[in-house]
Protein backbone atom coordinates (compact mmCIF):
# COMPACT_ATOMS: atom_id res chain seq x y z
CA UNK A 1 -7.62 -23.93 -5.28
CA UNK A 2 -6.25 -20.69 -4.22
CA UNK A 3 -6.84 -19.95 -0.89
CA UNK A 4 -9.45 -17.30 -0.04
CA UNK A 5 -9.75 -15.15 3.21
CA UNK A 6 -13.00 -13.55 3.80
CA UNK A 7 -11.13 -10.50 5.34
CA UNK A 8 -11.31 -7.56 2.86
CA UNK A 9 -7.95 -6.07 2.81
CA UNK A 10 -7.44 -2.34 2.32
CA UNK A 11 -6.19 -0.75 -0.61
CA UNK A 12 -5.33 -4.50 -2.17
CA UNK A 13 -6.39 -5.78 -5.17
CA UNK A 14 -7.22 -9.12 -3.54
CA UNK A 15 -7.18 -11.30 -0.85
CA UNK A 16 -6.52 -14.55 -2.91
CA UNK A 17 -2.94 -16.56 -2.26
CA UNK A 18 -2.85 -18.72 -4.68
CA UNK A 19 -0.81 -22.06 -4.37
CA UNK A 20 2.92 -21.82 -5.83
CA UNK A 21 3.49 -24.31 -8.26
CA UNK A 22 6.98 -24.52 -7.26
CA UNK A 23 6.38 -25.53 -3.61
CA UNK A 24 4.91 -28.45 -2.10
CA UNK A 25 3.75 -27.16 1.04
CA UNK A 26 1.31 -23.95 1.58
CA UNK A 27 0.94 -21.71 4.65
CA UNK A 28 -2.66 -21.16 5.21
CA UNK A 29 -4.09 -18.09 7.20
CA UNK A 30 -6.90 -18.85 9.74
CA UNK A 31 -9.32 -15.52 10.38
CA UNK A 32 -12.09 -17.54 12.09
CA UNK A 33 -11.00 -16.45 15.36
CA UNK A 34 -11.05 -12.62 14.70
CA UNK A 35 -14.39 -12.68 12.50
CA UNK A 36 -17.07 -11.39 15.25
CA UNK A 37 -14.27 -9.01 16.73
CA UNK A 38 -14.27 -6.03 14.04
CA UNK A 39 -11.72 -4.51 16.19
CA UNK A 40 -9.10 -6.62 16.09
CA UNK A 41 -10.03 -6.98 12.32
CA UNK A 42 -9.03 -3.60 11.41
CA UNK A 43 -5.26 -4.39 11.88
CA UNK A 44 -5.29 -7.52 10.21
CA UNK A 45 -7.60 -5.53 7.06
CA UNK A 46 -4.18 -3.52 6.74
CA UNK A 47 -1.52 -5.42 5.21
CA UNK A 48 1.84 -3.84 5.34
CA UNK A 49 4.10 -3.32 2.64
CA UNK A 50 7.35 -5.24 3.21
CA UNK A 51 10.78 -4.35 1.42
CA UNK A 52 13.41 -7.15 0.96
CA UNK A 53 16.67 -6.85 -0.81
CA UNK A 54 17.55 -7.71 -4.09
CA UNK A 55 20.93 -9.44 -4.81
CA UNK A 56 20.60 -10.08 -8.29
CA UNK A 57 23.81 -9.76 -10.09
CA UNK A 58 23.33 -8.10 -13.03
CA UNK A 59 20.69 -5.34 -14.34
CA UNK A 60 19.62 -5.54 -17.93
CA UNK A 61 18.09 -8.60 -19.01
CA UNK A 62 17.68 -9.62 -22.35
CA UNK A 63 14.17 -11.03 -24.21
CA UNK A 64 13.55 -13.38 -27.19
CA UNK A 65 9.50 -12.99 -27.39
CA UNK A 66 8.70 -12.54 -31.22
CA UNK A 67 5.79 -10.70 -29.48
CA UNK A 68 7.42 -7.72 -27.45
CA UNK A 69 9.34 -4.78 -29.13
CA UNK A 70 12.29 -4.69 -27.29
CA UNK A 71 15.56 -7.01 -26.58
CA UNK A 72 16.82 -5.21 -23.43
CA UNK A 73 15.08 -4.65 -20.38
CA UNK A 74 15.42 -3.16 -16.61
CA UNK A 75 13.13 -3.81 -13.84
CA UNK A 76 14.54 -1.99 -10.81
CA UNK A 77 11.72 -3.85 -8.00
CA UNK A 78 10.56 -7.49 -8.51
CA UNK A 79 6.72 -7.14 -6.95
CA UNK A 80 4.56 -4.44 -7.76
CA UNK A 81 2.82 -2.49 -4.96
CA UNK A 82 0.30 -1.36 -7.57
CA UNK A 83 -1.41 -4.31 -7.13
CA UNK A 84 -3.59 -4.70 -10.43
CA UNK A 85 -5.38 -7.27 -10.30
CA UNK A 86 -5.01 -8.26 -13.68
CA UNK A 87 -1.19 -8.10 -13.77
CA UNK A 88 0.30 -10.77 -15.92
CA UNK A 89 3.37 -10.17 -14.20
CA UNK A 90 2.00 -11.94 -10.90
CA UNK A 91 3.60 -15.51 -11.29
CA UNK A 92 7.15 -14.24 -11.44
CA UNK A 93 7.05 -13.91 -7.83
CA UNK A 94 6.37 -17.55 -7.43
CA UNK A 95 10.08 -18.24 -8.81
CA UNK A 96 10.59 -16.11 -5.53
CA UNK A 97 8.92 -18.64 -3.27
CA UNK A 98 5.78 -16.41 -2.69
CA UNK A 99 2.57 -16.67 -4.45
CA UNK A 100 1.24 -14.43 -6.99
CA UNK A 101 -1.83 -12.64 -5.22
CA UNK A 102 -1.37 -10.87 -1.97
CA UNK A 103 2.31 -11.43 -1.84
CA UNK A 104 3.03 -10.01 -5.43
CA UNK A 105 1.41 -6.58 -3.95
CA UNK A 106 2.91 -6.90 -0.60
CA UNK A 107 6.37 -7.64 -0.68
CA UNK A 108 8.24 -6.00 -3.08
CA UNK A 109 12.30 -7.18 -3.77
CA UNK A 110 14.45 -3.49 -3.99
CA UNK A 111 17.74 -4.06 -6.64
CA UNK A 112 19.26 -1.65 -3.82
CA UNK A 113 22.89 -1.99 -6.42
CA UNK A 114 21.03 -1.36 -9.53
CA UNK A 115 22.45 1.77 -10.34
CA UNK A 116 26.28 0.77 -9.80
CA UNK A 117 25.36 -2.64 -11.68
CA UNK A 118 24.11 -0.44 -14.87
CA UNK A 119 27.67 1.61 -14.76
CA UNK A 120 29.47 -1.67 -15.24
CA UNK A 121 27.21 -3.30 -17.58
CA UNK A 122 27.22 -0.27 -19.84
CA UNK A 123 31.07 -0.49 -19.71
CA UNK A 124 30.85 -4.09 -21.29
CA UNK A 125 33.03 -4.50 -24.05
CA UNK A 126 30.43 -6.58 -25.38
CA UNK A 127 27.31 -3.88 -24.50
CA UNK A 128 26.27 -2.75 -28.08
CA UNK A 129 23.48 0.05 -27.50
CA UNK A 130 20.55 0.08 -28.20
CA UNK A 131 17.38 1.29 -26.77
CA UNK A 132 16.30 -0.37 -23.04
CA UNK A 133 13.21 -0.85 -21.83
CA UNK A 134 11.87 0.44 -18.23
CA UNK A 135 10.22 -1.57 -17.00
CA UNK A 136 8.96 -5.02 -19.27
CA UNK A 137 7.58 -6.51 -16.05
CA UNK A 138 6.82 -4.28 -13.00
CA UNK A 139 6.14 -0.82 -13.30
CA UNK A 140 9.39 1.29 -12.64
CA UNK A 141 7.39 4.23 -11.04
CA UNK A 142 5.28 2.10 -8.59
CA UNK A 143 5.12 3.79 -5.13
CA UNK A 144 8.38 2.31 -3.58
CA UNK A 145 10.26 4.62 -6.26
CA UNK A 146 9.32 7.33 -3.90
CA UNK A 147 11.18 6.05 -1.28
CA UNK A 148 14.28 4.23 -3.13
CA UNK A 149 14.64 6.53 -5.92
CA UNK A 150 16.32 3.82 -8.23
CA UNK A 151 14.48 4.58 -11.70
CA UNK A 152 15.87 8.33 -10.78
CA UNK A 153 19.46 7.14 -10.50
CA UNK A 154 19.35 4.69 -13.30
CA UNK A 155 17.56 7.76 -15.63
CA UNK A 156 20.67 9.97 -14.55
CA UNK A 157 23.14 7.09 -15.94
CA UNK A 158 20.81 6.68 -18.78
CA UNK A 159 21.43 10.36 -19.69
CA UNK A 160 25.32 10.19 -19.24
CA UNK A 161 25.93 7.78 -21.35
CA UNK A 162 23.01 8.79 -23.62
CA UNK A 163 21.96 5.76 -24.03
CA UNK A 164 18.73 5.54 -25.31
CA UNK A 165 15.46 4.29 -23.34
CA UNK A 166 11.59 3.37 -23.16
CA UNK A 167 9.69 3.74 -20.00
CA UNK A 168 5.97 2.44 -19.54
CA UNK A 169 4.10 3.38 -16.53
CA UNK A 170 0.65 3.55 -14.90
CA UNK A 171 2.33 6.32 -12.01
CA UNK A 172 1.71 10.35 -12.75
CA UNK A 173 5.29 10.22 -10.20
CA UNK A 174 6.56 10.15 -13.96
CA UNK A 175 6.30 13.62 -14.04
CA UNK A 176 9.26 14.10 -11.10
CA UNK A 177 11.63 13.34 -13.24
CA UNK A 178 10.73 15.60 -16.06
CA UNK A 179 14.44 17.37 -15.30
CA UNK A 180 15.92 13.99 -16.82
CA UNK A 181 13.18 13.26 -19.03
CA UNK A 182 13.25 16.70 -21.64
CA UNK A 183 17.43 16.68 -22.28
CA UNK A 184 16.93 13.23 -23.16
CA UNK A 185 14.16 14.20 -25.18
CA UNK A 186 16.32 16.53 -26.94
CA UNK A 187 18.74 14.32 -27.91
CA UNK A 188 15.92 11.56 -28.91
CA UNK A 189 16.73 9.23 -26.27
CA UNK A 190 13.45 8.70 -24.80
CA UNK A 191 10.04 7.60 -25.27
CA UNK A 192 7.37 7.26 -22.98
CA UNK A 193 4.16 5.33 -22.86
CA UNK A 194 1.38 5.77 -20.05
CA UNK A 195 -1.16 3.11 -19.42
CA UNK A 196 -4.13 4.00 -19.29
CA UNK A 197 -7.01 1.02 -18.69
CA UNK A 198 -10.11 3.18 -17.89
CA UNK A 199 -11.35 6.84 -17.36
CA UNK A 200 -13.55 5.75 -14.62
CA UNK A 201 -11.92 6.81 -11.30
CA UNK A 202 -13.92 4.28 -9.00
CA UNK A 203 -12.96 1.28 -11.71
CA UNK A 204 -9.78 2.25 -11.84
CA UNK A 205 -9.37 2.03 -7.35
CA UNK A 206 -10.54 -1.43 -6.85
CA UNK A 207 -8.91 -2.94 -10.33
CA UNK A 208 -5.60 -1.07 -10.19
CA UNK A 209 -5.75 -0.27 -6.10
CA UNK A 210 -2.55 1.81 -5.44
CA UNK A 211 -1.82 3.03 -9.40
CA UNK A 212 -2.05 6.56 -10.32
CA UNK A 213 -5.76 7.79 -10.75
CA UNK A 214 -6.55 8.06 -14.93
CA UNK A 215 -7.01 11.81 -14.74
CA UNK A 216 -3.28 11.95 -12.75
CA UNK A 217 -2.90 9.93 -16.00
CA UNK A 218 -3.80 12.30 -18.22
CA UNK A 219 -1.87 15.02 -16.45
CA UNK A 220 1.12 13.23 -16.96
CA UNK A 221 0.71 12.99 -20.26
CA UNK A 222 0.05 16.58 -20.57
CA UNK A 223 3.25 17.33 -18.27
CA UNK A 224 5.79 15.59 -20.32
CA UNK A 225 4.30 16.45 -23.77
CA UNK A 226 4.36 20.24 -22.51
CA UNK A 227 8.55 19.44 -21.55
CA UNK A 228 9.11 17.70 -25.12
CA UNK A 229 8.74 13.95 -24.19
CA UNK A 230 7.25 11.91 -26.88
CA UNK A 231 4.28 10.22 -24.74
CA UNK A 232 2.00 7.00 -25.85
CA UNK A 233 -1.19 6.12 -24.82
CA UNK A 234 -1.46 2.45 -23.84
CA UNK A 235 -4.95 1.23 -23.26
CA UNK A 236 -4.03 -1.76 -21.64
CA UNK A 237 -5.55 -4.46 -21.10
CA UNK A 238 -8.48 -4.32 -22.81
CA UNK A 239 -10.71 -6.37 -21.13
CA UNK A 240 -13.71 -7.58 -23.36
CA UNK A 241 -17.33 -6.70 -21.35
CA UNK A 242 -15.53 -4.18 -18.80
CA UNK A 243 -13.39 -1.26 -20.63
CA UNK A 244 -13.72 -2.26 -24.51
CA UNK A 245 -16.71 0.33 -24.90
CA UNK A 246 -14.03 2.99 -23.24
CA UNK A 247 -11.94 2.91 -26.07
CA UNK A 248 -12.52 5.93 -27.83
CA UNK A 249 -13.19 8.19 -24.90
CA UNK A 250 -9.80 6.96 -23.81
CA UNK A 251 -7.92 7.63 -27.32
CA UNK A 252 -9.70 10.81 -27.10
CA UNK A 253 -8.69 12.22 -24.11
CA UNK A 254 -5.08 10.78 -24.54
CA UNK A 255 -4.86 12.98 -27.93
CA UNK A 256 -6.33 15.97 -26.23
CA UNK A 257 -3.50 15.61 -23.35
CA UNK A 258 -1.11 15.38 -25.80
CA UNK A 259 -0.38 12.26 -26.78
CA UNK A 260 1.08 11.53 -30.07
CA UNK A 261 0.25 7.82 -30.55
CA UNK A 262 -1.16 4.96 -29.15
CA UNK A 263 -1.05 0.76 -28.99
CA UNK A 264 -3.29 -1.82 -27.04
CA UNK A 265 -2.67 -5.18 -25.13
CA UNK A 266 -5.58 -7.60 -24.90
CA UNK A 267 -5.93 -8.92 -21.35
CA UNK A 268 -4.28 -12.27 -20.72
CA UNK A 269 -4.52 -14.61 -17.57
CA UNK A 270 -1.44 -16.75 -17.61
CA UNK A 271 -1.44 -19.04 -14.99
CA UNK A 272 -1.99 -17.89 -11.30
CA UNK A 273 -3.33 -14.40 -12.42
CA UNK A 274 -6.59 -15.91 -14.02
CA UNK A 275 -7.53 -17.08 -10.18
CA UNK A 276 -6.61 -13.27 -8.98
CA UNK A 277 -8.68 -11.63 -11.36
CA UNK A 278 -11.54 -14.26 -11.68
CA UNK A 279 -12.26 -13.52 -7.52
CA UNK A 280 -11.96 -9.89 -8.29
CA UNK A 281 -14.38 -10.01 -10.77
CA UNK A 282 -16.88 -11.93 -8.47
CA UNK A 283 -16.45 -9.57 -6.24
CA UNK A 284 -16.79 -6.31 -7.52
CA UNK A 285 -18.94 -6.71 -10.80
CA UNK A 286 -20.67 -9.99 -9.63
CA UNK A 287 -24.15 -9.27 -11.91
CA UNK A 288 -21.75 -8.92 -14.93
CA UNK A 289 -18.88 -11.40 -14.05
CA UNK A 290 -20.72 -14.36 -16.48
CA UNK A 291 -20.80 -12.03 -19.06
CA UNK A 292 -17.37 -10.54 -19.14
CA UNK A 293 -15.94 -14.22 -18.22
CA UNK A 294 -17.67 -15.46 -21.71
CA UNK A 295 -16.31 -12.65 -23.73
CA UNK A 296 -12.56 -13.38 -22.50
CA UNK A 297 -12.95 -17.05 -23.49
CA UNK A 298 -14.20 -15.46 -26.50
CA UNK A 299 -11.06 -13.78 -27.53
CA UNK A 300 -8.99 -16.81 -26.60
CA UNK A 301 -10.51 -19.69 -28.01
CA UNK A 302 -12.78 -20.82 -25.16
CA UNK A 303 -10.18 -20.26 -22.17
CA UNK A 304 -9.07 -18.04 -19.91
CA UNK A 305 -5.77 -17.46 -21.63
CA UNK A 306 -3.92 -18.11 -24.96
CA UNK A 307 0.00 -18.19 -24.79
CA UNK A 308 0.54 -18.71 -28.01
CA UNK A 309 3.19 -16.01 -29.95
CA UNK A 310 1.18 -14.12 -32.00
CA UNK A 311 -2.05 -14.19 -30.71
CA UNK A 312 -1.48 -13.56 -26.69
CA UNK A 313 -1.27 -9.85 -26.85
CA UNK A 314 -4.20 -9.19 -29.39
CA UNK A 315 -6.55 -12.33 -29.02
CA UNK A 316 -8.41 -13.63 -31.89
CA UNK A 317 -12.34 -14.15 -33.07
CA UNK A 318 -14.75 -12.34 -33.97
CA UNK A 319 -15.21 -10.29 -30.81
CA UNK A 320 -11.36 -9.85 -30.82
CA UNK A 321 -11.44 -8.38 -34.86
CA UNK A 322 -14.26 -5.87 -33.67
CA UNK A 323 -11.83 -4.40 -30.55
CA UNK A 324 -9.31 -4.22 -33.06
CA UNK A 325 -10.87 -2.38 -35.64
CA UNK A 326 -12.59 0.03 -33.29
CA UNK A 327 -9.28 0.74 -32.01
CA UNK A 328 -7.64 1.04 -35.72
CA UNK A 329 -10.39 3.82 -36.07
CA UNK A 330 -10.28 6.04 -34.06
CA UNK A 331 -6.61 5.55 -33.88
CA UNK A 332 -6.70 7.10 -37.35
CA UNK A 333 -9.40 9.50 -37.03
CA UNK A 334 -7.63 11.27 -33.84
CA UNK A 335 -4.41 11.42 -35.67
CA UNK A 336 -2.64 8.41 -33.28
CA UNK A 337 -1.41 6.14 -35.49
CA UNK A 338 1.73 8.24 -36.90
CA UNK A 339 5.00 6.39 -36.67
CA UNK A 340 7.18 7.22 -33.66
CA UNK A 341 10.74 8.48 -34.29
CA UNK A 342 13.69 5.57 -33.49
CA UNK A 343 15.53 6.53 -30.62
CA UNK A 344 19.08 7.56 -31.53
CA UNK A 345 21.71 4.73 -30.59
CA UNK A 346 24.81 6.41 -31.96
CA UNK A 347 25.21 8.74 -29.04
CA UNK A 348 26.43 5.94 -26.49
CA UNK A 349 29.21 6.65 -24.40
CA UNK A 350 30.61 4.45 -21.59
CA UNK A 351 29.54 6.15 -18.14
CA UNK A 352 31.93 6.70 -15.46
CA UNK A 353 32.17 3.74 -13.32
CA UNK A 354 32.00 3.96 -9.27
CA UNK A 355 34.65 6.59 -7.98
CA UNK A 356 34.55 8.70 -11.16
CA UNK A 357 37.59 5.90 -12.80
CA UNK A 358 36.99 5.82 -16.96
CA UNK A 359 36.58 2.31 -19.07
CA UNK A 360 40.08 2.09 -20.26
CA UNK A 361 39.46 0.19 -23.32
């Protein structure tokens, strides 16, 4: 069982650390002396963020799934201070040594050498461009960007070697780099998609706790649609019982900001995130919690999560087929379902590596 503190921490999703799977022994924290002293609770109700380097060796990672659109990825931070509680990326951090609930939020790994490490892997005789993804696990414009400014520097590489690229976020800080964003545009080297999980502000705090607030959301997408940036809509998750019956206000204000399509993940609970967002269910829809619970074991055969290819993203049943043809709907009736353009690979050009020197082959 994961362990459970009774301490409400602030601006977290949960509270939850759930046993790694790769480690034998667990570090348990012990409140019971501090729980009739409120004083000395408010300190320990703030949990600090805490920064760690990075020293992974290389950037770009490459993906198989038969289920996600891209081959190449780049995550710049491991961790995500957002701190859904539905995140699916939350057990990667156990391959870190942590667990996936209140240390996936809390401390975040930094690829400090990520932009010099892009320089040099674009310069791979081998590197054959095509369009990268930003970010296929944790969001690229979560709210250490504002400090390390590494999707920035990696967007101004991006741009001189035109390579082409996809970023997904839930962050309106999006909109900062608009200076980058339109001259890629221009060349059709970008595409953006904004997530965008519910239009109900007080929803949106306790699920998605340090995220961008949905109408920031919506700004964004107005923003970089007003600069020339082709901008998605990504209602994602759905979660059956809790946002499903948003989805058309959600298409609907998307295509009113600007948006020019629009896709849909169903929600999926791999392995220690189906603890995370099981407590945070209890505790902040506890009269519905039954009822949404059934309907996600509804849309994946009777559990909590189905990791099969084909199925994970979109679920399957009945309840499953009526999400999707809602969403095919009003998709079409709003105008959302036009194809986007491909991104333009034949642009590439080897960036300058550190101290200006040129790839001389």
């Amino acid at each position: 069982m994961a362990e459970q503190s009774t301490t409400r921490f602030v601006g977290r999703a949960t509270n939850l650390a759930p046993p790694n799977r790769f480690v034998r022994e667990q570090q348990l924290a012990d409140f019971e002396q501090l729980a009739a002293d409120d004083e000395l609770l408010a300190d320990e109700r703030a949990v600090p963020t805490v920064f760690l380097p990075d020293r992974s060796a290389t950037l770009i990672r490459e993906n198989d799934s038969p289920d996600i659109p891209f081959r190449f990825s780049i995550n710049p931070y491991r961790g995500c201070e957002h701190g859904c509680a539905y995140c699916y990326a939350r057990p990667t951090h156990e391959t870190l040594g942590m667990n996936a609930g209140l240390d996936f939020e809390t401390i975040i790994l930094v690829k400090h050498d990520a932009v010099e490490l892009l320089r040099k892997e674009l310069n791979r005789k081998g590197w054959t461009a095509e369009p990268i993804m930003m970010s296929g696990v944790t969001d690229c414009y979560q709210p250490a960007e504002r400090q390390f400014r590494l999707t920035r520097g990696i967007l101004e590489v991006l741009f001189e070697a035109h390579q082409p690229v996809c970023l997904i976020t839930k962050n309106s800080l999006v909109c900062r780099d608009i200076d980058i964003l339109a001259p890629l545009a221009e060349r059709r080297l970008v595409g953006v998609a904004i997530s965008i999980t519910t239009l109900d502000a007080e929803l949106a705090r306790t699920l998605e706790p340090r995220t961008a607030t949905p109408a920031a959301r919506l700004r964004a997408i107005r923003e970089l649609s007003a600069a020339g940036v082709s901008v998605r809509a990504m209602v994602a998750p759905i979660i059956p019982g809790l946002n499903d019956a948003e989805i058309p206000a959600i298409l609907s204000a998307a295509k009113e900001a600007g948006a020019c399509g629009a896709g849909h993940v169903m929600l999926r609970l791999p392995l220690n995130v189906a603890p995370v967002f099981m407590h945070w269910l209890q505790t902040h829809r506890p009269l519905a919690a039954e009822r949404i619970e059934s309907l996600i074991r509804a849309v994946r055969g009777g559990k909590l999560n189905d990791a099969r290819f084909g199925s994970r993203m979109s679920g399957s049943g009945p309840y499953a087929d009526g999400i999707e043809k809602t969403f095919d709907l009003f998709v079409h009736k709003l105008g959302l379902d036009a194809p986007s353009l491909p991104l333009d690979s034949s642009q590439f050009r080897p960036p300058r590596l550190a101290g200006g020197q040129l790839r001389l082959f």
